[in-house]
C-alpha atoms as a PDB file:
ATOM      1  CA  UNK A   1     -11.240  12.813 -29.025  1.00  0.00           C
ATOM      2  CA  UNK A   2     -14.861  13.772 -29.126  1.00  0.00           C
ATOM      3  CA  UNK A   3     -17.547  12.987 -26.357  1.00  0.00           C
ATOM      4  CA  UNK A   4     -18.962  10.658 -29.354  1.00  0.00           C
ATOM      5  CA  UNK A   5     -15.806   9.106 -29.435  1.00  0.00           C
ATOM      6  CA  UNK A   6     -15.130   8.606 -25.849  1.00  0.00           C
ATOM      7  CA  UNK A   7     -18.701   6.699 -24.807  1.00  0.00           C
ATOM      8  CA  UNK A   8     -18.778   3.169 -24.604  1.00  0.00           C
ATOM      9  CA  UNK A   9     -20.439   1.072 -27.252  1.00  0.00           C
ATOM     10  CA  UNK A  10     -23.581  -1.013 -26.729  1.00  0.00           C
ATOM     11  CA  UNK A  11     -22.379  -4.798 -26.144  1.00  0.00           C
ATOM     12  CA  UNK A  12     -24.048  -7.584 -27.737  1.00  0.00           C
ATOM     13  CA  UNK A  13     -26.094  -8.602 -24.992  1.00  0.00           C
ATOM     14  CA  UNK A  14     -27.830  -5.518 -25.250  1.00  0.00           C
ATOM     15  CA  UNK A  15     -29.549  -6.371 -28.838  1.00  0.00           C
ATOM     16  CA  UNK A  16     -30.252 -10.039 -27.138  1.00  0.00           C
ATOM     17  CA  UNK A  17     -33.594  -8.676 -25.918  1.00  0.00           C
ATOM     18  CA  UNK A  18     -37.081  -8.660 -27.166  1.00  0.00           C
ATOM     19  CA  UNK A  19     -36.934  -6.151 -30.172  1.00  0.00           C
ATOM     20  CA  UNK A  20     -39.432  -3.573 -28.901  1.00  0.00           C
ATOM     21  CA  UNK A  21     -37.819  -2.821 -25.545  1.00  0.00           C
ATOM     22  CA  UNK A  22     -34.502  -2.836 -27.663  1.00  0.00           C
ATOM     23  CA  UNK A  23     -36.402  -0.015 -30.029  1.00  0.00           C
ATOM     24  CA  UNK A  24     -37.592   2.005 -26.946  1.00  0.00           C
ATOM     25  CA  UNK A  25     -33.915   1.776 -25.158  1.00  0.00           C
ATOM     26  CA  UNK A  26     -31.860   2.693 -28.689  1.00  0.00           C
ATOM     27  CA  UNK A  27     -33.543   6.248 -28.478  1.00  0.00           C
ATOM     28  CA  UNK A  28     -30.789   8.287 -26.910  1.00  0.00           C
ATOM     29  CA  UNK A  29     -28.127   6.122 -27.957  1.00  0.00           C
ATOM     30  CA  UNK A  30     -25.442   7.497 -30.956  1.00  0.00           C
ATOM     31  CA  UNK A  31     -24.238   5.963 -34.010  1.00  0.00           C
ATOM     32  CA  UNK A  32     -20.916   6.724 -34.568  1.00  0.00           C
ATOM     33  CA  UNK A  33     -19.644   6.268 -38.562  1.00  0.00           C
ATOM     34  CA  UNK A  34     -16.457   6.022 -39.704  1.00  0.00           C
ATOM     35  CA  UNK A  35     -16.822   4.627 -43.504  1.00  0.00           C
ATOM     36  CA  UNK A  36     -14.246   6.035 -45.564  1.00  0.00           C
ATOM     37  CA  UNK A  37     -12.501   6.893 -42.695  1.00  0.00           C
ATOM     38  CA  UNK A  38     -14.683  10.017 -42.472  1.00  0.00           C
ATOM     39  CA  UNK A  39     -16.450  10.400 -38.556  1.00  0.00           C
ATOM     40  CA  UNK A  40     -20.007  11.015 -38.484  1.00  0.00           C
ATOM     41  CA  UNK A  41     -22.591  10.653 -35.678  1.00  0.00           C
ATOM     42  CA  UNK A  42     -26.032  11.297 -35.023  1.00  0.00           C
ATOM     43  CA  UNK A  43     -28.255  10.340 -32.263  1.00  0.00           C
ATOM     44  CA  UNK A  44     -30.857   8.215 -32.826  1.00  0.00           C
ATOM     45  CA  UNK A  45     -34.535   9.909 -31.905  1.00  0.00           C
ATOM     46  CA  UNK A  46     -36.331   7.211 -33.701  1.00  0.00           C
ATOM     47  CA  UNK A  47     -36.476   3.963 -34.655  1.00  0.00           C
ATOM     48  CA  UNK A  48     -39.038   1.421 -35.738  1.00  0.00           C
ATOM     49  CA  UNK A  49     -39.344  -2.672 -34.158  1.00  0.00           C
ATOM     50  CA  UNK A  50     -40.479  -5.524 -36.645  1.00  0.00           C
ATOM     51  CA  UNK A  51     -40.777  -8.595 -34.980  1.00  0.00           C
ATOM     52  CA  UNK A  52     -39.802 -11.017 -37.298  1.00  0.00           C
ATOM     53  CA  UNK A  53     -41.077 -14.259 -38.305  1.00  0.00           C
ATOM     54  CA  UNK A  54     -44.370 -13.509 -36.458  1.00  0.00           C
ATOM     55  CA  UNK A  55     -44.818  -9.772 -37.963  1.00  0.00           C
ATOM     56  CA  UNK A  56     -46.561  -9.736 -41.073  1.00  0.00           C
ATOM     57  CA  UNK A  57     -44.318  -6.224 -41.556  1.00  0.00           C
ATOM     58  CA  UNK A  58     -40.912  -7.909 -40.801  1.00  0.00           C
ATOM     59  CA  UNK A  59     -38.704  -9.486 -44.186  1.00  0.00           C
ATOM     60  CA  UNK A  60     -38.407 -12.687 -42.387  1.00  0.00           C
ATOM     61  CA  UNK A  61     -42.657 -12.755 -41.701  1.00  0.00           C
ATOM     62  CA  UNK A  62     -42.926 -16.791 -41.588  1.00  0.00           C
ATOM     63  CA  UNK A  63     -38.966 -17.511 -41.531  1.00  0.00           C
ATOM     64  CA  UNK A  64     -39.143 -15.775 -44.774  1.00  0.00           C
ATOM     65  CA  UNK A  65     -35.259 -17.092 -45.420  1.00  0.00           C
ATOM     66  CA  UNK A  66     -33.382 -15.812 -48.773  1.00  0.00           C
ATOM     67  CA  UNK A  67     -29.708 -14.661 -49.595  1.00  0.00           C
ATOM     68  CA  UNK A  68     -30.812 -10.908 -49.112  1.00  0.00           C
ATOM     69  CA  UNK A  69     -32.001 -11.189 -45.686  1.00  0.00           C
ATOM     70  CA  UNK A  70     -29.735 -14.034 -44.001  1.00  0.00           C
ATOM     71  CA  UNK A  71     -28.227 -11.274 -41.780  1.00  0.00           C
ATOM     72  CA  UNK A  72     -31.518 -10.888 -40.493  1.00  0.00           C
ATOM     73  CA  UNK A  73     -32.025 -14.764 -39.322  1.00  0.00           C
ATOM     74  CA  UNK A  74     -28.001 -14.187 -37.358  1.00  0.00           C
ATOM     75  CA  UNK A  75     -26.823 -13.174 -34.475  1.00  0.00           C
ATOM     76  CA  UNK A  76     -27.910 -10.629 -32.361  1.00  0.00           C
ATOM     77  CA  UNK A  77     -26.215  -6.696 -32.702  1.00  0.00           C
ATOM     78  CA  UNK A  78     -25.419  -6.810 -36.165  1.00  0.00           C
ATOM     79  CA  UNK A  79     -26.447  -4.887 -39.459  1.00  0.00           C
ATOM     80  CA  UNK A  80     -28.749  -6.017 -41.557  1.00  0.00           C
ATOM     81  CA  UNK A  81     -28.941  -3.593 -44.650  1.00  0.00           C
ATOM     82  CA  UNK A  82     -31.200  -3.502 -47.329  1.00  0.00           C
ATOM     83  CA  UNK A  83     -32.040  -1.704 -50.101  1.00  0.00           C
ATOM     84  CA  UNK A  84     -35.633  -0.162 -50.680  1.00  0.00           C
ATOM     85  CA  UNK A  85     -37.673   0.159 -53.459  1.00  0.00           C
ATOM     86  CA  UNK A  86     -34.266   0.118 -55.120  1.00  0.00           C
ATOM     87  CA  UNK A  87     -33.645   3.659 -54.650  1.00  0.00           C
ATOM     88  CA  UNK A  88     -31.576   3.659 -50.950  1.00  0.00           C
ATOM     89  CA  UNK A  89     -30.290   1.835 -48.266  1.00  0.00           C
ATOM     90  CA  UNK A  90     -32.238   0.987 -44.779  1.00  0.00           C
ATOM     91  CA  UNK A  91     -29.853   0.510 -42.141  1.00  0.00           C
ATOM     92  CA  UNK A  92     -31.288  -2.186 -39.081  1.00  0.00           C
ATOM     93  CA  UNK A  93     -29.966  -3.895 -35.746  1.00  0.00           C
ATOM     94  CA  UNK A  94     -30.813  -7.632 -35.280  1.00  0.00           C
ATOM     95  CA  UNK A  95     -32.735  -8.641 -32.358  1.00  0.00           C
ATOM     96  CA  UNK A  96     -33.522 -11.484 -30.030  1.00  0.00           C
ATOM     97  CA  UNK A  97     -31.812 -15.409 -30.900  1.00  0.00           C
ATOM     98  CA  UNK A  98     -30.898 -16.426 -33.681  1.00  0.00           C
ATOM     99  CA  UNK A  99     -33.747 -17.318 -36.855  1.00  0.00           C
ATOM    100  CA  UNK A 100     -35.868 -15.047 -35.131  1.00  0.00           C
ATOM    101  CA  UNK A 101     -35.244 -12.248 -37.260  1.00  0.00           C
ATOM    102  CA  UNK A 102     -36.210  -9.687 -35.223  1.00  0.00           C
ATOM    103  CA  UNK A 103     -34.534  -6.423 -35.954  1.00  0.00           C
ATOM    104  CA  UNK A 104     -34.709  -2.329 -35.577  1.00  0.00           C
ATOM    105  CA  UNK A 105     -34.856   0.001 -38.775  1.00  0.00           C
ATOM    106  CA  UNK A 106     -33.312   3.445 -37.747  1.00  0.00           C
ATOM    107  CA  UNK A 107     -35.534   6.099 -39.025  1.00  0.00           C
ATOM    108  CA  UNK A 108     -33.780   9.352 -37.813  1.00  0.00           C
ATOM    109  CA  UNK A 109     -31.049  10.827 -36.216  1.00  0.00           C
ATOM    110  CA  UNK A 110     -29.743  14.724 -34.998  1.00  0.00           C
ATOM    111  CA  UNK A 111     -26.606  15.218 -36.449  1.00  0.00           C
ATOM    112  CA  UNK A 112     -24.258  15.594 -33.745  1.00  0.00           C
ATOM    113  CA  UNK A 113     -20.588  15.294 -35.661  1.00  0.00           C
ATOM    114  CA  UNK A 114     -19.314  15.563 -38.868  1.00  0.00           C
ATOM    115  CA  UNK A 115     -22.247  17.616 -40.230  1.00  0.00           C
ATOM    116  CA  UNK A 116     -19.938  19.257 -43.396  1.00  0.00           C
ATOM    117  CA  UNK A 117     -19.227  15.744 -44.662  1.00  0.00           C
ATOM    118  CA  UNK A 118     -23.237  15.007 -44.157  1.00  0.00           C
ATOM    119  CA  UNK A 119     -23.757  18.031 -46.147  1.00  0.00           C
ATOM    120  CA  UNK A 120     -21.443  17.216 -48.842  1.00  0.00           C
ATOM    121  CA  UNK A 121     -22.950  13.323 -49.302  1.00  0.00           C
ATOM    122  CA  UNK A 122     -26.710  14.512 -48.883  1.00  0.00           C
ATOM    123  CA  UNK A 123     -26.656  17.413 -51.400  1.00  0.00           C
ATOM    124  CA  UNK A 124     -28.469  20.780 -51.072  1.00  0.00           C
ATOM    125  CA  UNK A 125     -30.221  19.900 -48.180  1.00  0.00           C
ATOM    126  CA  UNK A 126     -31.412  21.653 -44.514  1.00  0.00           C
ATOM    127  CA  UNK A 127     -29.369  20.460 -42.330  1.00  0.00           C
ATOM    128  CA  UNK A 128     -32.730  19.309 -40.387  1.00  0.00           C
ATOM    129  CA  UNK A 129     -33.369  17.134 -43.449  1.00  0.00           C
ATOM    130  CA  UNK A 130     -30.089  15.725 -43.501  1.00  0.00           C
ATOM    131  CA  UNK A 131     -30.368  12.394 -41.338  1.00  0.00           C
ATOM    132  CA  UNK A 132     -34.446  12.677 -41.231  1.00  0.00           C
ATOM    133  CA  UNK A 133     -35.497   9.378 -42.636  1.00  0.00           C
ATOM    134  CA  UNK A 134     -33.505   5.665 -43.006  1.00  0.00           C
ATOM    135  CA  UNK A 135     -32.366   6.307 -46.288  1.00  0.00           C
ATOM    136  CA  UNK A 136     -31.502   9.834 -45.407  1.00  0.00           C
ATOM    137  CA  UNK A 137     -29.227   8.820 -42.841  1.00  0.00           C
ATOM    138  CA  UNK A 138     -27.655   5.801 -44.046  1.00  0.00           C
ATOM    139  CA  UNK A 139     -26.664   7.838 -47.683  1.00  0.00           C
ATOM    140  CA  UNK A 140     -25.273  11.022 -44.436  1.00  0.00           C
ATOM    141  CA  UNK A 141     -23.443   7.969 -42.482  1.00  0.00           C
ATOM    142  CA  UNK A 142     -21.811   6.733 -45.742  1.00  0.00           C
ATOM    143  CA  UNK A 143     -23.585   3.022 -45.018  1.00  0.00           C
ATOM    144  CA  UNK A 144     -24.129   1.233 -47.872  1.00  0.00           C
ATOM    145  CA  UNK A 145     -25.030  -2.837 -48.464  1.00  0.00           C
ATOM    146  CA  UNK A 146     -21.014  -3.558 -47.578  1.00  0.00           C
ATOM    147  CA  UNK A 147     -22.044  -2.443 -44.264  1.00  0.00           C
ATOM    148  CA  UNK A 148     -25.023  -5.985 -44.057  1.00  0.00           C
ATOM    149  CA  UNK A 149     -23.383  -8.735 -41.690  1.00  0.00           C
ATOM    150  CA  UNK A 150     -21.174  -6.459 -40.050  1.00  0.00           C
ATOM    151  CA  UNK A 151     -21.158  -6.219 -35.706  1.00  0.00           C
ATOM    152  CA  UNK A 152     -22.242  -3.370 -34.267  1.00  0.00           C
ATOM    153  CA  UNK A 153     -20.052  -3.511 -31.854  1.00  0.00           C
ATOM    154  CA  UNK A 154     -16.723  -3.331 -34.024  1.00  0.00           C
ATOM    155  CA  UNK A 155     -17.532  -2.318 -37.449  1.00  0.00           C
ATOM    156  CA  UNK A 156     -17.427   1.205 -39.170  1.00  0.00           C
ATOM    157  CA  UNK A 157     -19.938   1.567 -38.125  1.00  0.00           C
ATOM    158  CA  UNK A 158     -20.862   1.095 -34.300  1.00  0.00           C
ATOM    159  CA  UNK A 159     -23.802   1.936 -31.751  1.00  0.00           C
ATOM    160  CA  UNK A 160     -22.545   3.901 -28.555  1.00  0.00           C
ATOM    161  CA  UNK A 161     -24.262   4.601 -25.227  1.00  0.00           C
ATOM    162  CA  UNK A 162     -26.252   8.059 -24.714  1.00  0.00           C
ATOM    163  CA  UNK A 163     -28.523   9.725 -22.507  1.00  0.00           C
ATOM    164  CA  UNK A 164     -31.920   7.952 -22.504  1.00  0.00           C
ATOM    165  CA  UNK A 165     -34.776  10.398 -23.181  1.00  0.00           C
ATOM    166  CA  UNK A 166     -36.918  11.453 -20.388  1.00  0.00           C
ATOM    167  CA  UNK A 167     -39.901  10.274 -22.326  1.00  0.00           C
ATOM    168  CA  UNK A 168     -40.719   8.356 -25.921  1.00  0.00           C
ATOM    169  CA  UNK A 169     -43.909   8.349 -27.671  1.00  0.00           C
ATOM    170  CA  UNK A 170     -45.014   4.990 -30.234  1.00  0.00           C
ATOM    171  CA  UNK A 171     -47.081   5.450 -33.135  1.00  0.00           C
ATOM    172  CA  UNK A 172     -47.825   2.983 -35.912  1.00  0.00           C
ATOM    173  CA  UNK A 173     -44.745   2.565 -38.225  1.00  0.00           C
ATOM    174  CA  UNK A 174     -44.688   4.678 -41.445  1.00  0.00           C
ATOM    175  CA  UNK A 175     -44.968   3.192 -45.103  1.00  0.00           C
ATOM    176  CA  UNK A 176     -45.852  -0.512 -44.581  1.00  0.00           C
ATOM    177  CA  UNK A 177     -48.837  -2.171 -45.723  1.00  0.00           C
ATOM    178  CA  UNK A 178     -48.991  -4.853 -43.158  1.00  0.00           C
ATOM    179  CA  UNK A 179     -49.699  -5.021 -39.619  1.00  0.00           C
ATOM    180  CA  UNK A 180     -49.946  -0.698 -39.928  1.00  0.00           C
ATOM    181  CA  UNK A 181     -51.518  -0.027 -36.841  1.00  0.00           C
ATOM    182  CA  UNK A 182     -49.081  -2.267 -34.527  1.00  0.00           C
ATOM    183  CA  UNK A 183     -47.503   1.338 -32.350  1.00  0.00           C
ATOM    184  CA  UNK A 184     -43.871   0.032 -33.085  1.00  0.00           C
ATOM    185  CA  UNK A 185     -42.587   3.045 -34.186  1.00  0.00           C
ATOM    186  CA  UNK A 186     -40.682   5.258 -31.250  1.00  0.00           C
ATOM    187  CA  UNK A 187     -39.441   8.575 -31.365  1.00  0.00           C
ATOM    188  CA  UNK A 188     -38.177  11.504 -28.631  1.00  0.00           C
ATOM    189  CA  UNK A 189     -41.458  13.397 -28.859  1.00  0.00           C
ATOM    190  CA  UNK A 190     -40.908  17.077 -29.593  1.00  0.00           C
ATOM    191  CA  UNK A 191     -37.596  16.526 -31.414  1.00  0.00           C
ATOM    192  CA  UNK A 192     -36.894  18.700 -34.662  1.00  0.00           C
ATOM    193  CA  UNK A 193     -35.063  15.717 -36.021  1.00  0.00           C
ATOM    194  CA  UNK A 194     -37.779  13.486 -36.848  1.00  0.00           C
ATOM    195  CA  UNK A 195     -38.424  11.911 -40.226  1.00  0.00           C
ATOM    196  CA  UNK A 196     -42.268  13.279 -40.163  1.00  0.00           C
ATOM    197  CA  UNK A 197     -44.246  14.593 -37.180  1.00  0.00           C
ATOM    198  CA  UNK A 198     -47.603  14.671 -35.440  1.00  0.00           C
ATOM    199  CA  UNK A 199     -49.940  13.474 -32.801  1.00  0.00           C
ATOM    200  CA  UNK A 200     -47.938  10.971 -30.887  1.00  0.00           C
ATOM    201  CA  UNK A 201     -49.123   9.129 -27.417  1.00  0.00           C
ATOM    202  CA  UNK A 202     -46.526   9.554 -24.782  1.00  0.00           C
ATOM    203  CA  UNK A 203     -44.570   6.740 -22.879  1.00  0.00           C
ATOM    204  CA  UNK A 204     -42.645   6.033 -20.056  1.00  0.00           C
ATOM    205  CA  UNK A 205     -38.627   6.441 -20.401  1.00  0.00           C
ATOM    206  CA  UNK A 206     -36.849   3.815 -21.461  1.00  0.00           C
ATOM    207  CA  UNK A 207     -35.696   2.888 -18.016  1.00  0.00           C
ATOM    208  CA  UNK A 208     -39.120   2.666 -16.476  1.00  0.00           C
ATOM    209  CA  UNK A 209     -39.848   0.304 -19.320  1.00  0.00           C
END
């Protein structure tokens, strides 16, 4: 059994939070996929918080309420999953009670296990390109829409304790057109892994949060 494997998942009550200091305290943590009954994992080095029905970024801005975004007005710790621009999946984890659709897109992840079967479902990729970006890293975790409604805690795919980073840095999320300079983006600063890089302002660790 890997070390992956072994770690305990994140309970419920840890998505139960206020979405930002759930953002911040994800980085470290490792998704562990087993769709197809293929193991993958990566661990997450960034993520991005919308707020929900008060961010103007979020798809449930207003209590926005549809059949492609119920998951998101649920319960706490479980995937919501969309598809963007039509083209590939973004994989999130609700936040906060219930219809406050809160959640937390993952942008990136370092490939920690099953890297050949990444490899095969990305294509002719660098490996440092192969979970860098949401729809990079759902289409290298298998994840797909069947995955939307599904608990973290027990699905295929499930959220596991890691080492929290010794710092994070927030900059303003990437490729929104609303609410763009809110800093709700968080990554591990200096990681290779990230989905695009620059000047980023430096934070406390998640547990001095």
């Amino acid at each position: 059994m890997t070390r992956s494997q072994r770690a305990a998942t994140l309970p419920v009550s840890f998505f139960r939070r206020p979405t930002e200091q759930v953002a911040r305290e994800l980085l470290g943590a490792v998704v562990v996929s087993r769709m197809d009954g293929v193991v993958t994992a990566g661990r997450i080095v960034e993520v991005e918080a919308y707020l929900g029905h008060r961010d103007p970024a979020s798809h449930g801005y207003r209590h926005r309420r549809h059949p492609q975004n119920e998951t998101l007005h649920g319960p706490a710790g479980r995937w919501y999953v969309y598809r963007s621009y039509g083209v590939h999946w973004c994989a999130n984890l609700v936040c906060e009670r219930e219809r406050n659709a809160g959640a937390v897109l993952l942008r990136a992840l370092e490939p920690v296990e099953g890297l050949p079967q990444m490899r095969a479902r990305r294509g002719a990729v660098t490996d440092r390109l192969l979970c860098a970006g949401p729809g990079r890293l759902t289409q290298a975790l298998g994840i797909s829409r069947a995955l939307d409604g599904a608990a973290a805690t027990e699905a295929d795919v499930v959220v596991l304790r890691g080492e929290p980073p010794e710092t994070i840095a927030a900059t303003p999320r990437i490729g929104i057109t609303q609410a763009v300079e809110w800093p709700l983006r968080f990554v591990v600063p200096g990681s290779p892994w990230l989905s695009r890089r620059g000047v980023i302002r430096s934070l406390r660790s998640p547990s001095q949060c």
